[in-house]
Protein backbone atom coordinates (compact mmCIF):
# COMPACT_ATOMS: atom_id res chain seq x y z
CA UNK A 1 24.01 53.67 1.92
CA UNK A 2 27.46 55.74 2.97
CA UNK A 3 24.89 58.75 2.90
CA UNK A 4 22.42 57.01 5.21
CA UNK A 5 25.05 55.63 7.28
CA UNK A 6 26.70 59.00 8.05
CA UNK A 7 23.34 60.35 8.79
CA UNK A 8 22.64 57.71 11.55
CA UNK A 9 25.68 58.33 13.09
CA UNK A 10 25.26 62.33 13.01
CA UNK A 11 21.67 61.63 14.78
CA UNK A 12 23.40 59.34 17.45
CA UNK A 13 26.08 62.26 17.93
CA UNK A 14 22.43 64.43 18.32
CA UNK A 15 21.01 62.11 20.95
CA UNK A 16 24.40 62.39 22.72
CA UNK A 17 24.47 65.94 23.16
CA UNK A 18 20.98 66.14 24.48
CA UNK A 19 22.07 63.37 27.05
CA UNK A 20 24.99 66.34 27.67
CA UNK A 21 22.97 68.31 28.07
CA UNK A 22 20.09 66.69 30.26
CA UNK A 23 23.08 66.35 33.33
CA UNK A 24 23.64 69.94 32.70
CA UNK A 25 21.09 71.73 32.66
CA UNK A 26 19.10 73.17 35.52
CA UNK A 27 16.05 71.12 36.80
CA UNK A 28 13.66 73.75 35.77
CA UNK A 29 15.53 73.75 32.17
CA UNK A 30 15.84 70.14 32.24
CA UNK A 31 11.72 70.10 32.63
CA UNK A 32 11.20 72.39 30.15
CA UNK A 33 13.51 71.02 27.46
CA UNK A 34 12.88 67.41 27.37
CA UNK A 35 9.14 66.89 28.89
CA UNK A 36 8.12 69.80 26.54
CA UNK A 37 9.70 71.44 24.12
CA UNK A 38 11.09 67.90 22.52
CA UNK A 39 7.79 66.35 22.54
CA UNK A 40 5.92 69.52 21.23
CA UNK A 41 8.81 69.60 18.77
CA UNK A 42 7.85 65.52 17.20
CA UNK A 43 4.00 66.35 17.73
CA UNK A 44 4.54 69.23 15.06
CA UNK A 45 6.91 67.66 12.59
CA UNK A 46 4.51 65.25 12.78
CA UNK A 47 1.82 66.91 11.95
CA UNK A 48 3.17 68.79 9.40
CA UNK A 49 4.65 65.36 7.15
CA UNK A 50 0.70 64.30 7.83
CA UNK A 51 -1.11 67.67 6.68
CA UNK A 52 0.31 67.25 3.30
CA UNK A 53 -1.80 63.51 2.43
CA UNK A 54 -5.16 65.72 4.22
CA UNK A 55 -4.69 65.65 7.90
CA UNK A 56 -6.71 68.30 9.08
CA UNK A 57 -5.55 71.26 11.96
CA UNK A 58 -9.09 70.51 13.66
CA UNK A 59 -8.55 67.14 13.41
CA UNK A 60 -4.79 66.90 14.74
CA UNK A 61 -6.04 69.32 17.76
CA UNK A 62 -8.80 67.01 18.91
CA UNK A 63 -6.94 64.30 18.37
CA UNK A 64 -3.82 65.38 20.09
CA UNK A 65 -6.20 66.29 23.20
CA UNK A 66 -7.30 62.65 23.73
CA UNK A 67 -4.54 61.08 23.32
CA UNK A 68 -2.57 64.14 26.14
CA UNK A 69 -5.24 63.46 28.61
CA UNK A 70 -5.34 59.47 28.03
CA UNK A 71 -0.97 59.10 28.70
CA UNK A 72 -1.50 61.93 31.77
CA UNK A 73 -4.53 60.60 33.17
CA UNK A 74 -4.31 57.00 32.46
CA UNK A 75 -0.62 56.29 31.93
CA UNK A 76 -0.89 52.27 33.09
CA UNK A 77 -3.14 51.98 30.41
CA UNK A 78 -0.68 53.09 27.75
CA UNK A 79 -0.64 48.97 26.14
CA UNK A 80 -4.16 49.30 25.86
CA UNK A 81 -3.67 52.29 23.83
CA UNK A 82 -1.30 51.09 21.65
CA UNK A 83 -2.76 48.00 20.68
CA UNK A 84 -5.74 50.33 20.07
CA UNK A 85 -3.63 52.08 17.10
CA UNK A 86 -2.39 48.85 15.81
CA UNK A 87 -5.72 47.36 15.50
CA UNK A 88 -7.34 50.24 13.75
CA UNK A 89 -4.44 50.73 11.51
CA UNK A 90 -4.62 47.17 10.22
CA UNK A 91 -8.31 47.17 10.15
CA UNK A 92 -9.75 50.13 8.57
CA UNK A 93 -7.09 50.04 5.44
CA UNK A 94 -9.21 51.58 3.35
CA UNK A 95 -10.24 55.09 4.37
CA UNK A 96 -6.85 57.16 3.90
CA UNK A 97 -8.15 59.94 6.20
CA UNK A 98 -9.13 57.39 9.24
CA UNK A 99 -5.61 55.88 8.85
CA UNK A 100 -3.21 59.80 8.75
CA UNK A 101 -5.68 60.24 11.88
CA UNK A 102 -4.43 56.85 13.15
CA UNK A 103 -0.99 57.59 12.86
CA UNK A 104 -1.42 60.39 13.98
CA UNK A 105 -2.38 59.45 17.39
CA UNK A 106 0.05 56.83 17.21
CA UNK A 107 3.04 59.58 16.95
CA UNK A 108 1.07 62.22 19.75
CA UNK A 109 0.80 59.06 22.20
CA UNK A 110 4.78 58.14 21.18
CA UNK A 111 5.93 62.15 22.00
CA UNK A 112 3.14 62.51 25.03
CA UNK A 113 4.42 59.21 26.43
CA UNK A 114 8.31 60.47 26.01
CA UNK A 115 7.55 64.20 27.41
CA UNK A 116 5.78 62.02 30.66
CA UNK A 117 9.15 59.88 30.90
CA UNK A 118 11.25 62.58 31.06
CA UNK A 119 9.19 64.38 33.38
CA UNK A 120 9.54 61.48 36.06
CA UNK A 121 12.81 61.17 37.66
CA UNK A 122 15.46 58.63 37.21
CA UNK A 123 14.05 57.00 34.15
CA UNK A 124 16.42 58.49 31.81
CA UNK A 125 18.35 54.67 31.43
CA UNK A 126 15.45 53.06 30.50
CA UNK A 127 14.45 55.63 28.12
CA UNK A 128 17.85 55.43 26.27
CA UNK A 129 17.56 51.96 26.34
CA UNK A 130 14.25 52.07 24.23
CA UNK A 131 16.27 54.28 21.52
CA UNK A 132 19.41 52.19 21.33
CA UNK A 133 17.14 48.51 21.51
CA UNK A 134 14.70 50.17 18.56
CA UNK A 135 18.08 50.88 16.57
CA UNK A 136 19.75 47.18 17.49
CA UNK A 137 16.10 45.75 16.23
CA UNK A 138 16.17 47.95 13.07
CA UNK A 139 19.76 46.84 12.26
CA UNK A 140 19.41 43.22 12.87
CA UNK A 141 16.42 42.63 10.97
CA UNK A 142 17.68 44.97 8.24
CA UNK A 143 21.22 42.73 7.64
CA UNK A 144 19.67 39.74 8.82
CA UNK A 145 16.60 39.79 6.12
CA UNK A 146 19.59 40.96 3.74
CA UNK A 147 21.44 37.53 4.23
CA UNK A 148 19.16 35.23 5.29
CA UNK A 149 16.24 36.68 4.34
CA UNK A 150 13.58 33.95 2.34
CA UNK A 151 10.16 33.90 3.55
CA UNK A 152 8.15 37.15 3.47
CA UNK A 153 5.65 37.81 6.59
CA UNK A 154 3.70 40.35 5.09
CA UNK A 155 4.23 40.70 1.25
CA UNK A 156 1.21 42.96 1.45
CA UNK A 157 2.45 45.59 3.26
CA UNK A 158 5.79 45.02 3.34
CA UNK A 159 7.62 42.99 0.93
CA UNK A 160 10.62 43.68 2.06
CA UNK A 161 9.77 41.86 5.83
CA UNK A 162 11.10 38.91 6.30
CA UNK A 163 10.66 36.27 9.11
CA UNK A 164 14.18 35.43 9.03
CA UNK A 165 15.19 39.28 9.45
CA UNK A 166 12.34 39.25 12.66
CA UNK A 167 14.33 36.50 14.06
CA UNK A 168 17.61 38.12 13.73
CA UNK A 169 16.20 41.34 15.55
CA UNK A 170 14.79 39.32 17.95
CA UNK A 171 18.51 37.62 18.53
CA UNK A 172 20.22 40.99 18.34
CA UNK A 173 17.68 43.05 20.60
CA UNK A 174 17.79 40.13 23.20
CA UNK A 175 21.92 40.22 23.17
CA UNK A 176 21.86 43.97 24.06
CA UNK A 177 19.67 43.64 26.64
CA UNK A 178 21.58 41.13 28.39
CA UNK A 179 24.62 42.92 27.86
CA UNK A 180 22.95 46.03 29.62
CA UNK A 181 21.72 43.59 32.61
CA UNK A 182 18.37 44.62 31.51
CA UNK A 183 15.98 41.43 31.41
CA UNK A 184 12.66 42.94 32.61
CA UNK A 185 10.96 41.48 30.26
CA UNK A 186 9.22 44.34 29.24
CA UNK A 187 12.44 44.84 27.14
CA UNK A 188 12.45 41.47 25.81
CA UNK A 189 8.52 41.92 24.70
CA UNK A 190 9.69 45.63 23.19
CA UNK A 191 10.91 43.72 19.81
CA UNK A 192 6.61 42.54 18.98
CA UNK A 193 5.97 46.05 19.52
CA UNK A 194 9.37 47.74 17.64
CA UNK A 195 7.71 45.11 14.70
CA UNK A 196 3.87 46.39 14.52
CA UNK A 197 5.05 50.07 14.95
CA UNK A 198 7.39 49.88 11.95
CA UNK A 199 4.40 47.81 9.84
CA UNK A 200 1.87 50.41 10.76
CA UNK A 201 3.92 53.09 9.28
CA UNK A 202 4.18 50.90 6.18
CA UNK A 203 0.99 50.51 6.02
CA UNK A 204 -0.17 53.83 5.51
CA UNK A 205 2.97 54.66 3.48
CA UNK A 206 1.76 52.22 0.76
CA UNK A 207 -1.80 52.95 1.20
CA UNK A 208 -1.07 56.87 -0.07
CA UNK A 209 1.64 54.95 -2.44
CA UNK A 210 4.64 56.90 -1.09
CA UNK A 211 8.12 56.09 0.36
CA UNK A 212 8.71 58.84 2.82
CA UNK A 213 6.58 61.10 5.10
CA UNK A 214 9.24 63.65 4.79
CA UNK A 215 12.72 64.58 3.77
CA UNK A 216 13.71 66.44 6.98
CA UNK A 217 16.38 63.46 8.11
CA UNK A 218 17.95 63.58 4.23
CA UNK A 219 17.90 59.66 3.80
CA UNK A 220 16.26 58.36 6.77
CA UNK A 221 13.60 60.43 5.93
CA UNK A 222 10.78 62.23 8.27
CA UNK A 223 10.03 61.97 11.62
CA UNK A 224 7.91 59.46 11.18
CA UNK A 225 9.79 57.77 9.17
CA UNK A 226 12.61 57.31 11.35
CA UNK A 227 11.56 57.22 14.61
CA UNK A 228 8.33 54.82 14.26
CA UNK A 229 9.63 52.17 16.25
CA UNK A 230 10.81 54.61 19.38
CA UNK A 231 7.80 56.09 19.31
CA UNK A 232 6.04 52.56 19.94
CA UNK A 233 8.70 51.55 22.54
CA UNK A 234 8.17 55.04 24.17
CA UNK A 235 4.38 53.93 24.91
CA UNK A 236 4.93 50.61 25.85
CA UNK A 237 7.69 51.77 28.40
CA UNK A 238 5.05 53.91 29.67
CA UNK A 239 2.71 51.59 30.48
CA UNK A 240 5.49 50.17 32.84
CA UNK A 241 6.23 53.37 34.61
């Protein structure tokens, strides 16, 4: 736990710098950095933790070029999108390969939808609020199913979910964003989709019978391990924007 604590902090440090950075940097740089070579950087990692269970480089190109043109052409329809990946990834449990291509769009829609945030101006608050409110969720229903936790939600996927955790990430995501002024209730409505974005990653992780995608984050994991629920909240922002 010390381990996985230190690591958390050390990627908080990360996002830090890169917020440094961003008032820094040229505008040309700053266009570059975050709206591609970030992105780019998660579509790969996440592509590479996926082509290990028999995602295939045809496949991930294809599906990466749907789910580009869908967030550029079609950004207000990002919810749409979303719920899309949730229903399929619930629905068709049993073919492995449908479910890594799934996910897959799930993560290229998460980094497209990020890269398309930063490239807009003046959105960088609401962006950072997506990261911190997907850690207060995590964190809340983590301790909260810890203490309290009793009655399972979905034993099948996740035994480890509780409803009295969801509650207590619902409480804790709700404090911060009144703390932050921030009651659009987009926000508010963030903590259903921080939830089904964390489950869908289960979901396939049991279905291959695996607890990580990856080992590049030490403890946390993979990219997709750790960054599941911002890559949800990145979407549904989007469809806002």
């Amino acid at each position: 736990m010390l381990h996985r604590t230190l690591v958390g902090l050390l990627l908080i440090l990360g996002l830090s710098f890169l917020c440094f950075l961003r008032q820094i940097l040229p505008d040309y740089l700053n266009s570059v950095t975050f709206s591609v070579i970030i992105p780019s950087a998660g579509i790969i990692a996440s592509y590479l933790e996926l082509k290990k269970f028999g995602l295939g480089l045809f496949e991930a190109v294809l599906d990466f070029g749907v789910c580009f043109a869908l967030i550029v052409f079609l950004p207000h329809l990002a919810l749409v999108f979303l719920g899309v990946t949730f229903i399929f990834g619930f629905t068709f449990s049993g073919n492995i390969k449908f479910l890594l291509l799934n996910l897959f769009s799930f993560s290229s829609l998460g980094f497209v939808s990020l890269g398309s945030l930063f490239f807009l101006t003046a959105r960088d608050f609401e962006i950072l609020m997506v990261i911190l409110g997907a850690v207060v969720f995590d964190t809340f229903s983590y301790f909260g199913g810890k203490i309290f936790g009793r009655n399972q939600l979905v034993p099948s996927i996740s035994p480890n979910k509780t409803a009295e955790g969801f509650l207590f990430g619902c409480l804790g995501h709700f404090i911060f964003v009144y703390m932050y002024g921030q009651q659009n209730w987009f926000l508010f409505g963030a903590t259903a989709v921080y939830f089904f974005s964390d489950l869908l990653k289960s979901k396939v992780k049991r279905a291959l019978g695996i607890k990580d995608f990856g080992k590049i984050l030490y403890e946390h994991g993979g990219i997709l391990d750790r960054f599941d629920t911002h890559l949800g909240g990145f979407i549904f922002l989007r469809g806002f924007v």
